[in-house]
Protein backbone atom coordinates (compact mmCIF):
# COMPACT_ATOMS: atom_id res chain seq x y z
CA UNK A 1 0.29 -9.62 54.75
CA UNK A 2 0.13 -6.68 53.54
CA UNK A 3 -1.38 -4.60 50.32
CA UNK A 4 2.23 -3.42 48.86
CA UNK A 5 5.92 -5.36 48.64
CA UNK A 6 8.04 -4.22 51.31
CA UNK A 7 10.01 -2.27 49.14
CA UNK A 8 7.23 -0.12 47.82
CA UNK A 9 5.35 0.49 51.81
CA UNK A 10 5.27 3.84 52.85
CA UNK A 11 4.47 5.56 56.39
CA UNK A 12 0.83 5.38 56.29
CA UNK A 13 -0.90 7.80 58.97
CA UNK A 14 -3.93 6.69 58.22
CA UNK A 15 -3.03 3.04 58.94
CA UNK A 16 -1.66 3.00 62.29
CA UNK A 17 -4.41 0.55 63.86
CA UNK A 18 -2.71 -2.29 61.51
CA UNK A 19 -0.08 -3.33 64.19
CA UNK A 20 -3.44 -4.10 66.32
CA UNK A 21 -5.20 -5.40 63.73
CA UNK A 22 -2.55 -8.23 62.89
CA UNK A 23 -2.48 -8.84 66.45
CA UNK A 24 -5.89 -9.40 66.38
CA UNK A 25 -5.82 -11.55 63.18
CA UNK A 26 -3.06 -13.87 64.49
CA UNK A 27 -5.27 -14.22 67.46
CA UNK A 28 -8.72 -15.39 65.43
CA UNK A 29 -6.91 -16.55 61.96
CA UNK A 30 -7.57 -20.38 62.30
CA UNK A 31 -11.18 -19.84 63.69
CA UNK A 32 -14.05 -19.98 61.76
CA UNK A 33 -14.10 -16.39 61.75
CA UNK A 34 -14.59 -14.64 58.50
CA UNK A 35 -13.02 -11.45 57.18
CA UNK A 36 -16.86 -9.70 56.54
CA UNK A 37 -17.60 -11.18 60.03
CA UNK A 38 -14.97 -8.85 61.21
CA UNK A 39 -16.80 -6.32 58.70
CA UNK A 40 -19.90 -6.73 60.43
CA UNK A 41 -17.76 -5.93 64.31
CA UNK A 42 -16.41 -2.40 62.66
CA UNK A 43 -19.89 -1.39 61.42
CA UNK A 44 -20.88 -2.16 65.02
CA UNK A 45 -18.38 -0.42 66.77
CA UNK A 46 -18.90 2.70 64.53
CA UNK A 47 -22.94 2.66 65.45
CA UNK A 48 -21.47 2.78 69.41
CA UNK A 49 -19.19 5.52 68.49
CA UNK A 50 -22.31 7.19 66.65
CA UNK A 51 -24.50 6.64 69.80
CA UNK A 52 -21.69 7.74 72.27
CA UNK A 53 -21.34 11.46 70.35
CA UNK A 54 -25.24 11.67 70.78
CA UNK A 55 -25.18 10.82 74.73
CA UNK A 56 -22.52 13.59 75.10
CA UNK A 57 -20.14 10.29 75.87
CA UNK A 58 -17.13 11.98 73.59
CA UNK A 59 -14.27 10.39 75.26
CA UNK A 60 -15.58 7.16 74.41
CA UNK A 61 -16.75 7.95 71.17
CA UNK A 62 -13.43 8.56 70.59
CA UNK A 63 -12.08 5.31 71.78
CA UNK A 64 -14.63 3.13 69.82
CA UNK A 65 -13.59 5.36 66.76
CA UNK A 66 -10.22 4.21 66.67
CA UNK A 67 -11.42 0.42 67.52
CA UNK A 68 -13.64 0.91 64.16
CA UNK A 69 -10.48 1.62 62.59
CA UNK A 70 -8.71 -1.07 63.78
CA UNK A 71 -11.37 -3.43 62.89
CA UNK A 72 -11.50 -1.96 59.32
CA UNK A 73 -7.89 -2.51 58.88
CA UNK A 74 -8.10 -6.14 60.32
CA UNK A 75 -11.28 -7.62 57.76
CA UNK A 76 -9.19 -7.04 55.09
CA UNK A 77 -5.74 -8.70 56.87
CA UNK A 78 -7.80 -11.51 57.54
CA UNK A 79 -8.74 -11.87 53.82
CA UNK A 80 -4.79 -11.86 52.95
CA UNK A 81 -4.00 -14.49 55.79
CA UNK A 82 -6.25 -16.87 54.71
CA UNK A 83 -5.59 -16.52 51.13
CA UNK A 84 -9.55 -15.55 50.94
CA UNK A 85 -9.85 -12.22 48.86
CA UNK A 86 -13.38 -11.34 48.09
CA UNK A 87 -15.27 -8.87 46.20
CA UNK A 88 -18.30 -8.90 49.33
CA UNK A 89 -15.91 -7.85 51.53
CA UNK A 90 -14.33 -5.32 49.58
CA UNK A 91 -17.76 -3.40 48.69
CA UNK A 92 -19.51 -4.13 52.17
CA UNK A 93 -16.35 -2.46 53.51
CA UNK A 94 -16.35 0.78 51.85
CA UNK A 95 -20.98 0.60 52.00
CA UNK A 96 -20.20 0.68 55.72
CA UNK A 97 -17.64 3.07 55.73
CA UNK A 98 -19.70 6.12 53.72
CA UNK A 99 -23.01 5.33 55.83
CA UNK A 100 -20.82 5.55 58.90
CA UNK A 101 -19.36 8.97 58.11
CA UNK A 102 -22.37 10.14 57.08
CA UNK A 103 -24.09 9.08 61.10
CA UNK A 104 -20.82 10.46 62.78
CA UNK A 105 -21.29 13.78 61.16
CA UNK A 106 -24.92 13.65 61.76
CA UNK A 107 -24.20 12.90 65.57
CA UNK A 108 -21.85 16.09 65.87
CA UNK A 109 -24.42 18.35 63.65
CA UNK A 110 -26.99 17.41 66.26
CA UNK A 111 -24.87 17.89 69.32
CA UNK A 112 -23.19 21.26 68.06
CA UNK A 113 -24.76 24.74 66.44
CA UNK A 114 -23.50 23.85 62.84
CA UNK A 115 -25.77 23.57 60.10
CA UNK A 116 -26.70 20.99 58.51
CA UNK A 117 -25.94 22.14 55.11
CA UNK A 118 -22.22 22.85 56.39
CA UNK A 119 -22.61 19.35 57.97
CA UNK A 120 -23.60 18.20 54.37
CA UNK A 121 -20.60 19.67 52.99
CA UNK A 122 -18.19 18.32 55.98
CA UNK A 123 -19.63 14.94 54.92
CA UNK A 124 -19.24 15.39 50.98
CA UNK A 125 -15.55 17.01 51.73
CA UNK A 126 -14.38 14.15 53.73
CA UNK A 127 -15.37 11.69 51.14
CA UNK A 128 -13.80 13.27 48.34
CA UNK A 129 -10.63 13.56 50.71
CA UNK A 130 -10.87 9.50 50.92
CA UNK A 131 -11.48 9.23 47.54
CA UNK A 132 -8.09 10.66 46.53
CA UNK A 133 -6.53 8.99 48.66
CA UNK A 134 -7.55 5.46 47.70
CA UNK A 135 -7.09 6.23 43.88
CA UNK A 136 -3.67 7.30 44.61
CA UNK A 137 -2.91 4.37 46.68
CA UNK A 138 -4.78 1.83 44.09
CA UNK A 139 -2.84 3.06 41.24
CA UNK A 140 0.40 2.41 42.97
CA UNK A 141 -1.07 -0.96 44.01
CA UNK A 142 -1.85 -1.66 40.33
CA UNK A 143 1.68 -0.30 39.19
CA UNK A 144 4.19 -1.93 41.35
CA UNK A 145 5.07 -5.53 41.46
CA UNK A 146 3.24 -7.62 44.36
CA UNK A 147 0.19 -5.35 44.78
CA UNK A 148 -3.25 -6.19 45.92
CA UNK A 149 -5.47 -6.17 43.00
CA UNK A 150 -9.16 -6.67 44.89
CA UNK A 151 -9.68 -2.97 44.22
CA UNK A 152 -10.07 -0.96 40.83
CA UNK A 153 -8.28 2.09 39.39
CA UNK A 154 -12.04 2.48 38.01
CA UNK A 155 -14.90 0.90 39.32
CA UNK A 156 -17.15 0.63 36.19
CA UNK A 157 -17.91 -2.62 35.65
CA UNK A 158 -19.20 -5.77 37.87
CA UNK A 159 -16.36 -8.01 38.50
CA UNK A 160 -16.76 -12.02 38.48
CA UNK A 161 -16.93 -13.32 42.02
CA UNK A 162 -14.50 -15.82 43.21
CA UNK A 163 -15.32 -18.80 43.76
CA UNK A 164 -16.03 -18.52 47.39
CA UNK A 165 -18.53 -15.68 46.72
CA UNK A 166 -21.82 -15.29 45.56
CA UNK A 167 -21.92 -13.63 42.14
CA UNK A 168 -25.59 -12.28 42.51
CA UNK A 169 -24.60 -11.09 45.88
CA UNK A 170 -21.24 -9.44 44.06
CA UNK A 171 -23.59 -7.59 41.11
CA UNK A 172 -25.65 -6.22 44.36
CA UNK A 173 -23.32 -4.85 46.56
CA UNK A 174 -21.62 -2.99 43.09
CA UNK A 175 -24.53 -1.55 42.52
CA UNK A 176 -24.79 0.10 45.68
CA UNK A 177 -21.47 0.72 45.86
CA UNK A 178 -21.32 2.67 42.62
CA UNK A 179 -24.91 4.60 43.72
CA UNK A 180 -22.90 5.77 46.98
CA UNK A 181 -19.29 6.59 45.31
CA UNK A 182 -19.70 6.77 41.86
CA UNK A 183 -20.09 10.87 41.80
CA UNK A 184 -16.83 10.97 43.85
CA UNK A 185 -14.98 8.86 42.06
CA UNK A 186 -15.34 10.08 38.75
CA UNK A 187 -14.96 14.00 40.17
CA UNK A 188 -11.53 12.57 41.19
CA UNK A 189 -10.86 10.89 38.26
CA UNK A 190 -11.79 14.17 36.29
CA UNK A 191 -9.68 16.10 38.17
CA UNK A 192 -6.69 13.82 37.36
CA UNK A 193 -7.22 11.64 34.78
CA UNK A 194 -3.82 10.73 33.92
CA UNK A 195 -2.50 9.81 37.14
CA UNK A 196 -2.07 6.49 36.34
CA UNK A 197 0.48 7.55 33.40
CA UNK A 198 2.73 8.72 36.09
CA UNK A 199 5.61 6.83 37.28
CA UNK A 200 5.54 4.72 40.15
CA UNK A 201 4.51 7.00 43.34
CA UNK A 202 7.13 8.37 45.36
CA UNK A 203 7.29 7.75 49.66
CA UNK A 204 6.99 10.46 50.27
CA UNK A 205 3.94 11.63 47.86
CA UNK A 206 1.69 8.74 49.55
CA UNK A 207 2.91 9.55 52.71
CA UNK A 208 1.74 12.88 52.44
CA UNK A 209 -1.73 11.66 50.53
CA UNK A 210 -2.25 9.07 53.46
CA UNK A 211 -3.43 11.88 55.87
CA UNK A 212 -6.53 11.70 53.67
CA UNK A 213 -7.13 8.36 54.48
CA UNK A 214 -9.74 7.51 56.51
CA UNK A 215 -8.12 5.91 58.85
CA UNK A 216 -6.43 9.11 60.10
CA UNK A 217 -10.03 11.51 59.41
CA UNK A 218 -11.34 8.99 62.45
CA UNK A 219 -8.00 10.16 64.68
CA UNK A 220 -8.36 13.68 64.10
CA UNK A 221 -12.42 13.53 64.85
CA UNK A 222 -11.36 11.21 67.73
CA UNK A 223 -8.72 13.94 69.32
CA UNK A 224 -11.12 16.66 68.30
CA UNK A 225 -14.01 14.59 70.26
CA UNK A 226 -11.80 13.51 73.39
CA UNK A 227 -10.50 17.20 73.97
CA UNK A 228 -13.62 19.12 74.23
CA UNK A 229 -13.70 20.11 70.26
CA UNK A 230 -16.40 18.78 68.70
CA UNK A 231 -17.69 21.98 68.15
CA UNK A 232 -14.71 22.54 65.40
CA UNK A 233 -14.86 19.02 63.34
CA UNK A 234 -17.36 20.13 60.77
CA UNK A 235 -15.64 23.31 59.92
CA UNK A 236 -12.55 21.03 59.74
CA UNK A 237 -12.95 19.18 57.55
CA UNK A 238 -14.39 21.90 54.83
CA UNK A 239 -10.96 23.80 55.41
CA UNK A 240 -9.42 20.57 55.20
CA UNK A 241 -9.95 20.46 51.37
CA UNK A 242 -7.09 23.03 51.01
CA UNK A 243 -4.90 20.23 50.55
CA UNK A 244 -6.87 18.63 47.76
CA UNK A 245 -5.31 21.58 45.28
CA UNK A 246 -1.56 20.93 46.98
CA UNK A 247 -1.94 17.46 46.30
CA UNK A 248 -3.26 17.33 42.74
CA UNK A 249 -1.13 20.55 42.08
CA UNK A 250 2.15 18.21 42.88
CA UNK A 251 0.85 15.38 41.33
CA UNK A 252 0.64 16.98 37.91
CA UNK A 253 3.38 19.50 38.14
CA UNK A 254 6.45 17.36 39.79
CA UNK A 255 5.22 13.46 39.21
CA UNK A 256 4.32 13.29 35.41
C-alpha cells in the first residue's frame, strides 16, 4: 500500500528501499510481527551502522545504512497492510530517526578532522533538509484524494490514539517528538507558510524535493562511506543546503 493514489506517486529517490521493504512485508505480514517491532530492527541496524563507522568498518556501515532504510520504509508498509495505522509508530519512527543522524554524524566527526561545531551544523542542516521534504510531501498527502493522513501539516497538538494504542503512551512520545523537531518544523513552516495554499504539487517538484529525503541522505553517506570519502560527508551536507533556497525559491515563485 502505499502513502499516495497511483495517480498522484512520483519518482521518489529517497524511497528506493520500498521494493525491498514490501518484499519483506509480504514475507512477515500474517505473523505476529508488529510494524514498531520492525521500528525497533531499523533503530538496531542504524546503532551497527553507527558502530561499523567507528571500527573503520565503512563498507559495511554502508550496507547496514541502506538496510536501516529499508527497514524504515517497511514499519510503516506493515502498518498499511494490516490496516493498523498508529500514532506510536509514527513518532517512535521519526525519535529514532533524529537520534540516529545525530550518532552517524558523531561517528564520522570522530573518525575524520572535522569539527564538531561543523559536525553540529552537518547534523542541524540535514534535518532541516528532511524537514522540507516531509512538509512538502505531507501537504500533498493532505491535498490529494487517497492520502495517508497519520502525519500532520503541523504538529501542534496531541492527537487521540486509536484504539489499538495507548493514549498516555501517544501524549509521551509527542512530547518528545515536538522537543526534538519542533524548532525545525516551525523554521520551515516560517519560511513557507503558505505552501499549503498552493495547488496540488507537481511530479516533478516532489521529485526534485525527494532528494532531501532521508532515505536518499543515508545513500549518499553510504556511497560517500563505501568509496573512501568519509572525510567529505560533513562538509556535504552544509553545502547541501544550497538547494533549500532553489526549492523554496520555486515553490513560491512558479507553484502559487
Amino acid at each position: 500500500m502505499s502513502k499516495l493514489s497511483s495517480e498522484e506517486k512520483f519518482v521518489d529517490v529517497s524511497d528506493y528501499g520500498r521494493p525491498f521493504a514490501r518484499a519483506f512485508v509480504n514475507q512477515i505480514q500474517h505473523t505476529r510481527i508488529t510494524p514498531v517491532q520492525v521500528t525497533y530492527l531499523f533503530g538496531i541496524s542504524g546503532l551497527i551502522a553507527v558502530y561499523c563507522i567507528l571500527s573503520g568498518y565503512y563498507y559495511a556501515a554502508g550496507i547496514f545504512l541502506i538496510i536501516k532504510s529499508i527497514l524504515d520504509a517497511a514499519d510503516g508498509e506493515l502498518a498499511r497492510t494490516k490496516n493498523r495505522p498508529s500514532y506510536t509508530g509514527r513518532y517512535l519512527d521519526s525519535i529514532f530517526d533524529i537520534f540516529l543522524n545525530f550518532l552517524f554524524l558523531g561517528a564520522v566527526w570522530h573518525v575524520t578532522t572535522s569539527s564538531f561545531w561543523l559536525m553540529l551544523l552537518a547534523f542541524i542542516s540535514i534535518q532541516v533538509q528532511g524537514t522540507l521534504y516531509n512538509y512538502y510531501y505531507v501537504i500533498l498527502r493532505h491535498n490529494t484524494d487517497g492520502g495517508e493522513r497519520t502525519s500532520k501539516i503541523i504538529e501542534n497538538e496531541r492527537p487521540k490514539a486509536f484504539p489499538t494504542e495507548s493514549q498516555s503512551t501517544v501524549d509521551f512520545l509527542f512530547d518528545t517528538y515536538s522537543m526534538l523537531y519542533g524548532v525545525f518544523d516551525k523554521l520551515i513552516f516560517k519560511l513557507d507558510k503558505n505552501a499549503n495554499d498552493a495547488p496540488v504539487f507537481p511530479k516533478w517538484f516532489m521529485s526534485m524535493i525527494s532528494i532531501y529525503g532521508l532515505g536518499f541522505q543515508l545513500l549518499l553517506i553510504s556511497v560517500l562511506l563505501s568509496t573512501g570519502l568519509v572525510e567529505y560527508i560533513i562538509p556535504f551536507f552544509i553545502g547541501y543546503n544550497v538547494f533549500l533556497i532553489v526549492f523554496i525559491g520555486i515553490r513560491k515563485v512558479f507553484l502559487k
